[in-house]
Protein backbone atom coordinates (compact mmCIF):
# COMPACT_ATOMS: atom_id res chain seq x y z
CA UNK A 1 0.00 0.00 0.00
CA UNK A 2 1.04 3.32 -0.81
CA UNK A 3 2.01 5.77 2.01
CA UNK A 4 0.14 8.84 2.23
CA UNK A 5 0.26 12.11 3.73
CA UNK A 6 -2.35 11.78 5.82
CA UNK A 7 -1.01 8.72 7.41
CA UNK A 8 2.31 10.40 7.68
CA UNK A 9 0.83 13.32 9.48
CA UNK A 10 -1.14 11.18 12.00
CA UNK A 11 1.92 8.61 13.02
CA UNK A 12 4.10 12.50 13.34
CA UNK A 13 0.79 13.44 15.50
CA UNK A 14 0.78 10.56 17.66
CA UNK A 15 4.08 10.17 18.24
CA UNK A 16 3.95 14.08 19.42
CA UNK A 17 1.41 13.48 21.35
CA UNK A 18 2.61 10.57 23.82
CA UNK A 19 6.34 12.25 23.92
CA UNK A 20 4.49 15.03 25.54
CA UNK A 21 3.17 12.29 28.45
CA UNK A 22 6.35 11.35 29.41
CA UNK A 23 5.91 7.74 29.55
CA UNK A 24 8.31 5.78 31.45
CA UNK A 25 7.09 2.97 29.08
CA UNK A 26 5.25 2.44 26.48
CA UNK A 27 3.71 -1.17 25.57
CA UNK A 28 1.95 -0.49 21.96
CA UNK A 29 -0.52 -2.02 19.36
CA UNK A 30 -0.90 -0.83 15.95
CA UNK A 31 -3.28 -2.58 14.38
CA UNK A 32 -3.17 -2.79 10.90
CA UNK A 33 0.18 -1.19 10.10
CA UNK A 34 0.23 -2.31 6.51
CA UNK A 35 3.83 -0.82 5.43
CA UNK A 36 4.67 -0.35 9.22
CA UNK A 37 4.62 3.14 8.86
CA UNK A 38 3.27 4.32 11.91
CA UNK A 39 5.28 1.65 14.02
CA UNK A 40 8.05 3.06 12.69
CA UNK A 41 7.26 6.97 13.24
CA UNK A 42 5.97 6.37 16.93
CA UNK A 43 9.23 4.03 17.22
CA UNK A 44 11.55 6.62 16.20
CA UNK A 45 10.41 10.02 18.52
CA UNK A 46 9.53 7.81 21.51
CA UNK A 47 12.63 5.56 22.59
CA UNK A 48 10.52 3.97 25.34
CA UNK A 49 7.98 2.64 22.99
CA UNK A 50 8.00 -0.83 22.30
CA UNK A 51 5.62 -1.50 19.76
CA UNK A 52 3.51 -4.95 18.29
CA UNK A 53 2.21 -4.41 15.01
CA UNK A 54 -0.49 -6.43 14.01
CA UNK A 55 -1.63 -7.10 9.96
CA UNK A 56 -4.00 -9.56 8.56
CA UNK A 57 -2.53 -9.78 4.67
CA UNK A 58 0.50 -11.71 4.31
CA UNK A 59 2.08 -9.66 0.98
CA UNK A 60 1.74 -6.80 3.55
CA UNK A 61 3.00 -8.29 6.56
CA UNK A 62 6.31 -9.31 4.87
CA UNK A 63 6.82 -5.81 3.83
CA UNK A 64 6.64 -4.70 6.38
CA UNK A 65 8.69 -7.09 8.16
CA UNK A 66 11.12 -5.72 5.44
CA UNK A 67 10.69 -2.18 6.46
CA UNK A 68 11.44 -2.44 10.15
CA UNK A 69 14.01 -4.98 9.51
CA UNK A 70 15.80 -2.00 7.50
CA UNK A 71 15.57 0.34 10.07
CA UNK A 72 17.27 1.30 13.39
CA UNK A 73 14.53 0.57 15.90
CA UNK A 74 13.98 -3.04 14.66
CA UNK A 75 14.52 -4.22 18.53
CA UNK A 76 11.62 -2.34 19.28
CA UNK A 77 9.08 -3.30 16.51
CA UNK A 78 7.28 -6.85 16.33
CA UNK A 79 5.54 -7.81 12.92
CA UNK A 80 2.88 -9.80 13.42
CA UNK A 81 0.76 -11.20 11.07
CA UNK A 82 -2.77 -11.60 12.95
CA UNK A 83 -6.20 -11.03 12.29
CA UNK A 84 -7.27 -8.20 14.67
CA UNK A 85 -10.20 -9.97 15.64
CA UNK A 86 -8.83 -13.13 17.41
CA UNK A 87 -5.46 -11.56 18.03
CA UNK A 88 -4.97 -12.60 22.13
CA UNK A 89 -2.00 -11.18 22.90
CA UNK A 90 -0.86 -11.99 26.92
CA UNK A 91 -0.85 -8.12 28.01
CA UNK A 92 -2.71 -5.05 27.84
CA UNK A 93 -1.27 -1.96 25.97
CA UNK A 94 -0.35 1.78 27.20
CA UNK A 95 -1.43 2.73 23.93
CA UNK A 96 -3.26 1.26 20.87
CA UNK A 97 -3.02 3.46 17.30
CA UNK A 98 -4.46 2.19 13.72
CA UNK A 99 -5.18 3.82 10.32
CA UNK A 100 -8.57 1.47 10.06
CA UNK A 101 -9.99 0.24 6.53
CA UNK A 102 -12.00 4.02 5.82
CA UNK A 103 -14.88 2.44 3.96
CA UNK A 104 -18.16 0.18 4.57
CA UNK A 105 -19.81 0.97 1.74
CA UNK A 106 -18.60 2.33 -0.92
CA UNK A 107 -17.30 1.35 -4.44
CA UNK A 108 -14.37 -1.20 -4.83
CA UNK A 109 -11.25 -1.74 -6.43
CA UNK A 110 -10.22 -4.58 -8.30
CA UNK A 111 -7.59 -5.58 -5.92
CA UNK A 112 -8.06 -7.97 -3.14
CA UNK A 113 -5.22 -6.16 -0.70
CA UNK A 114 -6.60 -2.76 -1.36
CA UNK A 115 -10.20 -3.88 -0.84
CA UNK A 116 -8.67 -5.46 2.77
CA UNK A 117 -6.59 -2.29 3.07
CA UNK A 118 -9.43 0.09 2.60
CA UNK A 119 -12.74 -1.46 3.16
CA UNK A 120 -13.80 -2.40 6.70
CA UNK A 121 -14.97 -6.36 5.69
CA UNK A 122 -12.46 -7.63 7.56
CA UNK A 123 -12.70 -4.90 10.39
CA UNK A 124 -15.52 -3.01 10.82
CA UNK A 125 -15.27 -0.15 13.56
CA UNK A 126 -17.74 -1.54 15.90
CA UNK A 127 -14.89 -4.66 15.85
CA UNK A 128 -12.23 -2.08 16.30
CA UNK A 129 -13.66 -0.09 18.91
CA UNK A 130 -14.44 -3.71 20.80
CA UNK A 131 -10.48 -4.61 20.09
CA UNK A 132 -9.46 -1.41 21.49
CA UNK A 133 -11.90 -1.73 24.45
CA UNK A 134 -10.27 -5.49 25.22
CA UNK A 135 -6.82 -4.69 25.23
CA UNK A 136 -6.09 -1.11 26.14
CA UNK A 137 -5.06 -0.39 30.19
CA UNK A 138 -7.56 1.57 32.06
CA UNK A 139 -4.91 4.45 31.93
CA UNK A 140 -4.03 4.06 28.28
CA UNK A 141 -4.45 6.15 25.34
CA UNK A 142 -5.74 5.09 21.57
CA UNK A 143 -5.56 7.35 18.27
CA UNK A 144 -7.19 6.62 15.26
CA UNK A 145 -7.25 8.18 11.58
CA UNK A 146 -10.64 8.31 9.97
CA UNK A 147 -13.01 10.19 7.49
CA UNK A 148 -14.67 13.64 8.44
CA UNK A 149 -17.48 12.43 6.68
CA UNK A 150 -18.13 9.47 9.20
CA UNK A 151 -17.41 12.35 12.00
CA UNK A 152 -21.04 12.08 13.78
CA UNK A 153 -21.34 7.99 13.35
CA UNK A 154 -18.10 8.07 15.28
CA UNK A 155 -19.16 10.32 17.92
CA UNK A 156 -22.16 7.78 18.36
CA UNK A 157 -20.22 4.17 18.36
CA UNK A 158 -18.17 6.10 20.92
CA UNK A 159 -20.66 6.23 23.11
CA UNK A 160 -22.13 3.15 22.68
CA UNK A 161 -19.52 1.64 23.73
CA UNK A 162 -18.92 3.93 26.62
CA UNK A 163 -14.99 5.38 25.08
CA UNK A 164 -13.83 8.72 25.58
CA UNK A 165 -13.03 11.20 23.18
CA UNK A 166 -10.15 12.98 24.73
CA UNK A 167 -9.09 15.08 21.87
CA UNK A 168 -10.37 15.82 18.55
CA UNK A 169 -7.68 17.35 15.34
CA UNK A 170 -9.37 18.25 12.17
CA UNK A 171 -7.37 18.17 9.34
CA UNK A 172 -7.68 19.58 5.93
CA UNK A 173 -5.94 19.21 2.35
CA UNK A 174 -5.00 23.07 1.92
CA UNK A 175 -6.58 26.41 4.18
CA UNK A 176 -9.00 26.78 0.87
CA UNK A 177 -10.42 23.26 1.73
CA UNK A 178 -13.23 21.85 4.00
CA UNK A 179 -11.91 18.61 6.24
CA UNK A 180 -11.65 15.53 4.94
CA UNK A 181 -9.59 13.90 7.98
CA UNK A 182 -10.38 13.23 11.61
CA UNK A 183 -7.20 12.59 14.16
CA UNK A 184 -8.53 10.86 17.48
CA UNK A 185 -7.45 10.37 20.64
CA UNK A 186 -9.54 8.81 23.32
CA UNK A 187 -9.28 7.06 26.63
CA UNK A 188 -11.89 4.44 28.60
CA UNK A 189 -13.92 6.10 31.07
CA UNK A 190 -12.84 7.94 34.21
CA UNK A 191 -14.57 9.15 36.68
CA UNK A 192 -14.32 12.89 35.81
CA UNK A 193 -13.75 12.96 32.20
CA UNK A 194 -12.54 16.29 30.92
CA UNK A 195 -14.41 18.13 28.07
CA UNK A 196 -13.48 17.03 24.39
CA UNK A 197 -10.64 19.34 23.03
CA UNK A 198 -10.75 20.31 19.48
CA UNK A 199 -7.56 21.68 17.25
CA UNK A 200 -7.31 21.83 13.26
CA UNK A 201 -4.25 21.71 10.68
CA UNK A 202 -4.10 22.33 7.36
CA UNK A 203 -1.31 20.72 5.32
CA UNK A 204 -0.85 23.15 2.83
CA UNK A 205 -0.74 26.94 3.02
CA UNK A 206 -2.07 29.81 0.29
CA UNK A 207 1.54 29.39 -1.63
CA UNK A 208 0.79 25.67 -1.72
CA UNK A 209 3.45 25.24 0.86
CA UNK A 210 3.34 23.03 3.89
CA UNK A 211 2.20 24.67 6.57
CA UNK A 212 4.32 25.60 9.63
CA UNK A 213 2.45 23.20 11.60
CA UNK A 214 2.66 20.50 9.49
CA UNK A 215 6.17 21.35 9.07
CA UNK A 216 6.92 21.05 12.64
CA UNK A 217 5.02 17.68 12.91
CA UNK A 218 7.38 15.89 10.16
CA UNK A 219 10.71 17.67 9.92
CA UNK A 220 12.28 14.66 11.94
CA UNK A 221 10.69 12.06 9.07
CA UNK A 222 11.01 13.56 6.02
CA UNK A 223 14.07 14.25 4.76
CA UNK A 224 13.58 17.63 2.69
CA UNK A 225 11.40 19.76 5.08
């Protein structure tokens, strides 16, 4: 799968926002990681994080496999090639992060792995959300990349399944453009939950030029920034 700028601007996000919890350790799940990207990106700005990546097709799972085996946090970084679903893993994780399949119902590609990759068959969110719900620590965090469009379902299956929406970023192609992007981060339910805070970044400026924000996010991943 092709690595996009959204992804690359929610694993920059995340990874921002747990470095700024000062975790003394950080047990992860990403579930889904297709290429490993955001593995990788929450690997690199957070040497505490030890992260196990979960992803159902096998093409993708070696790839990745490839990917962290290339890189310099490969000690941290466990490929494993699970279905979400039944994955039983002996411990509960400090945080849980996945770019989910985006779609339920809308037109498909020809290809099998994108169709996995992009369409929630094989995961719907009501089977994420229960995933998340089943293996995240009562003080842990999750973050999750989604479609602005599916903004008020989420809001909903939140509820219903009684997770809290910590934090809310909007994000949008360009300052000309509406969102298209929702960046989550949410906790399970404490006593005195604290009001739902809401930020927005655009990724492009006027001068079609990255933004300063955006800029700040991924200056330590991309190498001409």
């Amino acid at each position: 799968m092709k690595v996009t700028t959204d992804a690359c601007l929610f694993g920059a996000w995340v990874a921002d926002e747990i470095k700024t919890e000062e975790l003394e350790n950080i047990n992860s799940l990403d579930i889904g990681t297709g290429t490993g990207l955001l593995a990788l990106m929450l690997a690199q700005k957070n040497p505490l994080a030890f992260i196990d990546a979960i992803e159902i097709d096998h093409a993708a799972t070696d790839q990745a496999k490839a990917n962290v085996n290339g890189s310099k946090w490969k000690d941290r970084v466990n490929i494993i090639e699970a279905d979400a679903r039944s994955f039983s893993p002996q411990k509960k994780y400090d945080l849980i992060l996945s770019n989910p399949p985006f779609y339920e119902t809308d037109i498909r590609s020809e290809s099998d792995a994108k169709n996995v990759a992009h369409h929630s068959d094989n995961l719907s969110l009501i089977e994420l959300l229960r995933v998340i719900k089943g293996n995240l620590t009562n003080t842990g965090s999750f973050f999750l990349l989604l479609p602005y469009k599916r903004n008020e379902e989420t809001k909903k299956l939140f509820s219903d399944h009684q997770l809290f929406i910590s934090k809310i970023m909007l994000m949008r192609q360009s300052v000309k453009h509406g969102y298209f992007r929702i960046m989550i981060k949410g906790k399970l339910p404490e006593q005195e939950n604290k009001e739902t805070a809401f930020d927005e970044i655009s990724i492009w400026d006027d001068n079609q030029q990255y933004t300063n924000e955006f800029a700040s996010l991924l200056k330590d991943y991309y190498l001409h920034l």
